[in-house]
N, C-alpha and C. Protein backbone atom coordinates (compact mmCIF):
# COMPACT_ATOMS: atom_id res chain seq x y z
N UNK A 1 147.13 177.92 181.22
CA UNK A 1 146.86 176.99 182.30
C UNK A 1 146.21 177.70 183.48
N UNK A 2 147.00 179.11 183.67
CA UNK A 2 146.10 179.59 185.03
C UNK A 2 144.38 180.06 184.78
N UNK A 3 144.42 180.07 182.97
CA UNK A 3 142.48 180.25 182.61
C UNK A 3 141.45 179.16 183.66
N UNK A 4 142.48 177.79 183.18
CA UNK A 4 141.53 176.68 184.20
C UNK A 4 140.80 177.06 185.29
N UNK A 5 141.34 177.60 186.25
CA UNK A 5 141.10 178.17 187.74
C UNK A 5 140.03 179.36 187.83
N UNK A 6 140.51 179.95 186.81
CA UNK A 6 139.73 181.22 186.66
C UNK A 6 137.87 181.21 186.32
N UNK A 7 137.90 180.33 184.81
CA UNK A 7 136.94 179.76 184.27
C UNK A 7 136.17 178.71 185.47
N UNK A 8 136.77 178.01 186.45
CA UNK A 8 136.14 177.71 187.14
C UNK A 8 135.39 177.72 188.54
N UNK A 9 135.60 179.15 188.83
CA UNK A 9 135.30 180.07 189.56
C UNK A 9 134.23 180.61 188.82
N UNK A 10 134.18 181.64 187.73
CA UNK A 10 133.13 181.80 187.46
C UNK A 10 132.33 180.80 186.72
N UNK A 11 132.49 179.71 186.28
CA UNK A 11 131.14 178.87 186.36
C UNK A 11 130.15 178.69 187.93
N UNK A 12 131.58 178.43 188.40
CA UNK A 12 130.93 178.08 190.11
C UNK A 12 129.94 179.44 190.50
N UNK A 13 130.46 180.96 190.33
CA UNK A 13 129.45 181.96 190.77
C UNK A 13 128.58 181.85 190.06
N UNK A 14 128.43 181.75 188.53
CA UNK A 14 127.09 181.94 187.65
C UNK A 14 126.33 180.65 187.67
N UNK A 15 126.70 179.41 187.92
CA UNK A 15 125.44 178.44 188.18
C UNK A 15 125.34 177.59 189.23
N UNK A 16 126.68 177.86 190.26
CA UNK A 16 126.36 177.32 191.38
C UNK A 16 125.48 177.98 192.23
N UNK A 17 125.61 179.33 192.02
CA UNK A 17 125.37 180.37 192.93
C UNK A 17 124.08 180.49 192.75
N UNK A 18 123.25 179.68 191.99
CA UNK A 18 122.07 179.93 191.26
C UNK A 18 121.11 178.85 191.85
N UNK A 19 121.94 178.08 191.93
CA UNK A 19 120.96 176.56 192.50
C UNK A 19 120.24 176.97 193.20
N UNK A 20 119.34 176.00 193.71
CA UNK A 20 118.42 175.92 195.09
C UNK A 20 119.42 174.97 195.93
N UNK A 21 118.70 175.01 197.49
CA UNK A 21 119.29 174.47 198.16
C UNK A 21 119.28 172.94 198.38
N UNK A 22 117.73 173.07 197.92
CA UNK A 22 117.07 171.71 197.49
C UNK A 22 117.64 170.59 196.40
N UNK A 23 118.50 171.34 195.45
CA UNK A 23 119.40 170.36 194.34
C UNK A 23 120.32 170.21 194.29
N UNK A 24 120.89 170.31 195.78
CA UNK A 24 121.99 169.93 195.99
C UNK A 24 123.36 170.68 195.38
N UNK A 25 123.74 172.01 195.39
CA UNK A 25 124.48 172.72 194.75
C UNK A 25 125.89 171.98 195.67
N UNK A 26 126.12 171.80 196.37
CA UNK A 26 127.42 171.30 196.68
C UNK A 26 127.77 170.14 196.09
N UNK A 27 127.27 168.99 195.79
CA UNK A 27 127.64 168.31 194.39
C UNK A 27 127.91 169.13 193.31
N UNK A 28 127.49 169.68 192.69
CA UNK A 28 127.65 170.42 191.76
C UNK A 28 129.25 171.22 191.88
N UNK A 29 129.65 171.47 192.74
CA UNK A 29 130.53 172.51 193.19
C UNK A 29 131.57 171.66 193.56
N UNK A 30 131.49 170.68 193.94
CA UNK A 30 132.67 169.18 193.77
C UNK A 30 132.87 169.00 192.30
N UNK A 31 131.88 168.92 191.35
CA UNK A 31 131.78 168.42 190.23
C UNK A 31 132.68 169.57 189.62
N UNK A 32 132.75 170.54 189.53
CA UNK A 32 133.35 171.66 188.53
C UNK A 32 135.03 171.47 189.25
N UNK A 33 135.01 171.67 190.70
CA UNK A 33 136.66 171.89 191.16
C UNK A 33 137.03 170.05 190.53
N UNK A 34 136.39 169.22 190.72
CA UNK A 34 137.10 167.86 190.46
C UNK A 34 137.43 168.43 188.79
N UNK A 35 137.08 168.75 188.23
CA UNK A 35 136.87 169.06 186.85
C UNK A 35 137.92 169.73 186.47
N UNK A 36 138.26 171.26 187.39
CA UNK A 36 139.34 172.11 187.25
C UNK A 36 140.17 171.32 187.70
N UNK A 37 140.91 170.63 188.86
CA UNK A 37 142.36 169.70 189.32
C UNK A 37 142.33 168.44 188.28
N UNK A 38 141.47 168.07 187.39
CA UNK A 38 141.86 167.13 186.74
C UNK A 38 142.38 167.87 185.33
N UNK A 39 141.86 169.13 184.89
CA UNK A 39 142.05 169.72 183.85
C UNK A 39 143.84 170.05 183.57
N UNK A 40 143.79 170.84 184.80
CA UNK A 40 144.96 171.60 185.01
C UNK A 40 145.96 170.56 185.29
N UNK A 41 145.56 169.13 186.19
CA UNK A 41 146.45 168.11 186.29
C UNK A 41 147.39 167.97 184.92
N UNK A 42 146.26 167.56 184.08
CA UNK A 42 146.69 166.91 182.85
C UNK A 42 147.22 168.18 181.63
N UNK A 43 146.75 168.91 181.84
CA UNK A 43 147.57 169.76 181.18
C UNK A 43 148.91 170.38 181.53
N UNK A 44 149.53 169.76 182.82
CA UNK A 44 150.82 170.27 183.93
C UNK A 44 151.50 169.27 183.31
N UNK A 45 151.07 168.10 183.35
CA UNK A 45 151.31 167.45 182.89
C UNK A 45 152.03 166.66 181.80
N UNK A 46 150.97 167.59 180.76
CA UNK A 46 151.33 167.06 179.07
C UNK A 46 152.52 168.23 179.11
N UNK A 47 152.42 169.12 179.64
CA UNK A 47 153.58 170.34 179.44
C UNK A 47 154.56 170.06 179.80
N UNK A 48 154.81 169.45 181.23
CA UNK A 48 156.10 168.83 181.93
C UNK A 48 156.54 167.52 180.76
N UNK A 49 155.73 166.59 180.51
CA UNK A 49 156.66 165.92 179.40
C UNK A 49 157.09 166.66 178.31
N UNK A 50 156.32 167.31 177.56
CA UNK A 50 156.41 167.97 176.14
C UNK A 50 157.89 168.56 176.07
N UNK A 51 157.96 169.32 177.42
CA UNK A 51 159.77 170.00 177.58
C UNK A 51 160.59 169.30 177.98
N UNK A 52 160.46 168.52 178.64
CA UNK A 52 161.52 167.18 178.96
C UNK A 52 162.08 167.64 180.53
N UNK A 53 160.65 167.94 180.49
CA UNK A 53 161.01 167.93 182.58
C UNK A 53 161.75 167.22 183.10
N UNK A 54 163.00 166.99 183.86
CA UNK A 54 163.10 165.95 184.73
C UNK A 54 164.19 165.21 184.44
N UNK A 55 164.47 166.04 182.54
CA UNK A 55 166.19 164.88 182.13
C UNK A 55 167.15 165.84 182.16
N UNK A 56 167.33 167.08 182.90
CA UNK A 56 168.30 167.77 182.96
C UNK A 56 168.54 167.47 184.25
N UNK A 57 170.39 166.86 184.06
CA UNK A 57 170.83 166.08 185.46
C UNK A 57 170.96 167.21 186.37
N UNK A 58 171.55 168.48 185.70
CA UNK A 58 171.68 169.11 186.73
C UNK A 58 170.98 170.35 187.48
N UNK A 59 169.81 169.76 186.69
CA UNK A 59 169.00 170.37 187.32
C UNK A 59 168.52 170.28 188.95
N UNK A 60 167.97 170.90 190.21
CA UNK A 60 167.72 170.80 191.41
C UNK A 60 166.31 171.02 191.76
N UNK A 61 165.85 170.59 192.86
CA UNK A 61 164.51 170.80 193.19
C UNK A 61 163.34 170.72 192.58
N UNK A 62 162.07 171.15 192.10
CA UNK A 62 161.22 170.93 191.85
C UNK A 62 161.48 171.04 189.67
N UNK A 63 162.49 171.60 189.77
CA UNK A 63 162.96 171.92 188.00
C UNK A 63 163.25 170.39 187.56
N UNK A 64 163.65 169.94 188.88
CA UNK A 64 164.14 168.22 187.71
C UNK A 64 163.12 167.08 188.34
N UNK A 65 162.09 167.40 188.81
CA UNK A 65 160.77 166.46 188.57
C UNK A 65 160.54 166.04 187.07
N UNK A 66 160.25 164.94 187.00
CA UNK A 66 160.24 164.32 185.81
C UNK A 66 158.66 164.67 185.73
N UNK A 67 157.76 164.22 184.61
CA UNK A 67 156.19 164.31 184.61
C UNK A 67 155.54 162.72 185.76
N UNK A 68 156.50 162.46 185.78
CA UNK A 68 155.53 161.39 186.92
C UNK A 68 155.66 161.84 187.74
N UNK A 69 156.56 162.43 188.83
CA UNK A 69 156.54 163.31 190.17
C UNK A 69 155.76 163.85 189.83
N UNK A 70 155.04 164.63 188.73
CA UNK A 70 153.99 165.87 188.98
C UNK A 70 152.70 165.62 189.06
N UNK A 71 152.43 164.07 188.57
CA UNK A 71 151.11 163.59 188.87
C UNK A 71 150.35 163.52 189.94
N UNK A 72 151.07 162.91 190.83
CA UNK A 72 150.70 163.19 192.52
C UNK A 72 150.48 164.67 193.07
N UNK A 73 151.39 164.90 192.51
CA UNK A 73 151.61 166.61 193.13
C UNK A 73 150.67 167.27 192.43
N UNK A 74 150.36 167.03 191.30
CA UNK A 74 149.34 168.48 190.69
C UNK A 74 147.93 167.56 190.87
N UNK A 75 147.79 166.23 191.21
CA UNK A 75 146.38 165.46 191.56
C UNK A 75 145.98 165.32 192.54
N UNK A 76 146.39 164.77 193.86
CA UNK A 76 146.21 164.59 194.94
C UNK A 76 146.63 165.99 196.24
N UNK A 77 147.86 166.58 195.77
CA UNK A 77 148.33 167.97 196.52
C UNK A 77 147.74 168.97 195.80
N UNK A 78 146.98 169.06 195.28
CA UNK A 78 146.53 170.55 194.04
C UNK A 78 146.65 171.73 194.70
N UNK A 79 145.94 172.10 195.68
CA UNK A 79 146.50 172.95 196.46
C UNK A 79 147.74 173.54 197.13
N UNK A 80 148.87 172.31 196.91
CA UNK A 80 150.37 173.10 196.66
C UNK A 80 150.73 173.12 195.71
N UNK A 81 150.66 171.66 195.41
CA UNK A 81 150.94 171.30 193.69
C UNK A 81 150.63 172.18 192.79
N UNK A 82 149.69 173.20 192.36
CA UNK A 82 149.48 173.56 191.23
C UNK A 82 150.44 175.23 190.95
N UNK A 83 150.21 175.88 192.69
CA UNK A 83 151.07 177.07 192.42
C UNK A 83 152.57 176.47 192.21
N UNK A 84 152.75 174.94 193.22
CA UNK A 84 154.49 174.94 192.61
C UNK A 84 154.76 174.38 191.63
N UNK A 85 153.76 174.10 191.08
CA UNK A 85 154.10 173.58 189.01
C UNK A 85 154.65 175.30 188.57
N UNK A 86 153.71 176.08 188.70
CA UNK A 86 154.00 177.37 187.63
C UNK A 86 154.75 178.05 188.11
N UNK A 87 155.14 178.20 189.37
CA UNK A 87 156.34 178.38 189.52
C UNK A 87 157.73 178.28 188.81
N UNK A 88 157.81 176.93 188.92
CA UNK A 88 159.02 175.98 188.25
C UNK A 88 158.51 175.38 187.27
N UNK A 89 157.61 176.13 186.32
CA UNK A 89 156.63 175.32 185.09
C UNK A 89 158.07 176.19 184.02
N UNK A 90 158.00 175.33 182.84
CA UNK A 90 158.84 175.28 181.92
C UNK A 90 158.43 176.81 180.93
N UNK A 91 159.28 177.64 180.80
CA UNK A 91 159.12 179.09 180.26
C UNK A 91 159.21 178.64 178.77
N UNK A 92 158.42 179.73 178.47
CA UNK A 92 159.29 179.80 176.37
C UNK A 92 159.43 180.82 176.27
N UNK A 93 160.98 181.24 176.44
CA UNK A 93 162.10 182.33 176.40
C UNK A 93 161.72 182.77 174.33
């Protein structure tokens, strides 16, 4: 999951960085990050259900978000949301 971020950074240096100024490279550069927060959304996502985020009662804080709390948070907050998914993202011990 943290490849997402990575991979989209260097797309952004190798063909944003390339544009003219004239074709509008900042569209372009919306287009890839919308691309990475929807990627990483949905893959926080499919992971938080897959482990059963959210049905351990006694669980506290961000560990017993169910996968619908994380939608908002890893879509609209991405910028907190995504470091505090992996944080409290589900391990395989």
């Amino acid at each position: 999951m943290i490849a997402v971020p990575v991979v989209g950074a260097i797309v952004a240096l190798l063909w944003i960085a390339r544009v003219n100024v004239l074709e509008e490279p900042f569209s372009k550069l919306l287009i890839v990050a919308g691309a990475v927060v929807a990627l990483t959304a949905l893959l926080g996502i499919l992971e938080a259900f897959l482990s059963g985020s959210g049905s351990d009662e006694n669980a506290s804080g961000p560990a017993a978000y169910g996968p619908v709390l994380w939608i908002p948070l890893l879509t609209l907050g991405w910028i907190v949301g995504f470091p505090l998914y992996l944080k409290h993202a589900p391990r395989a011990d």
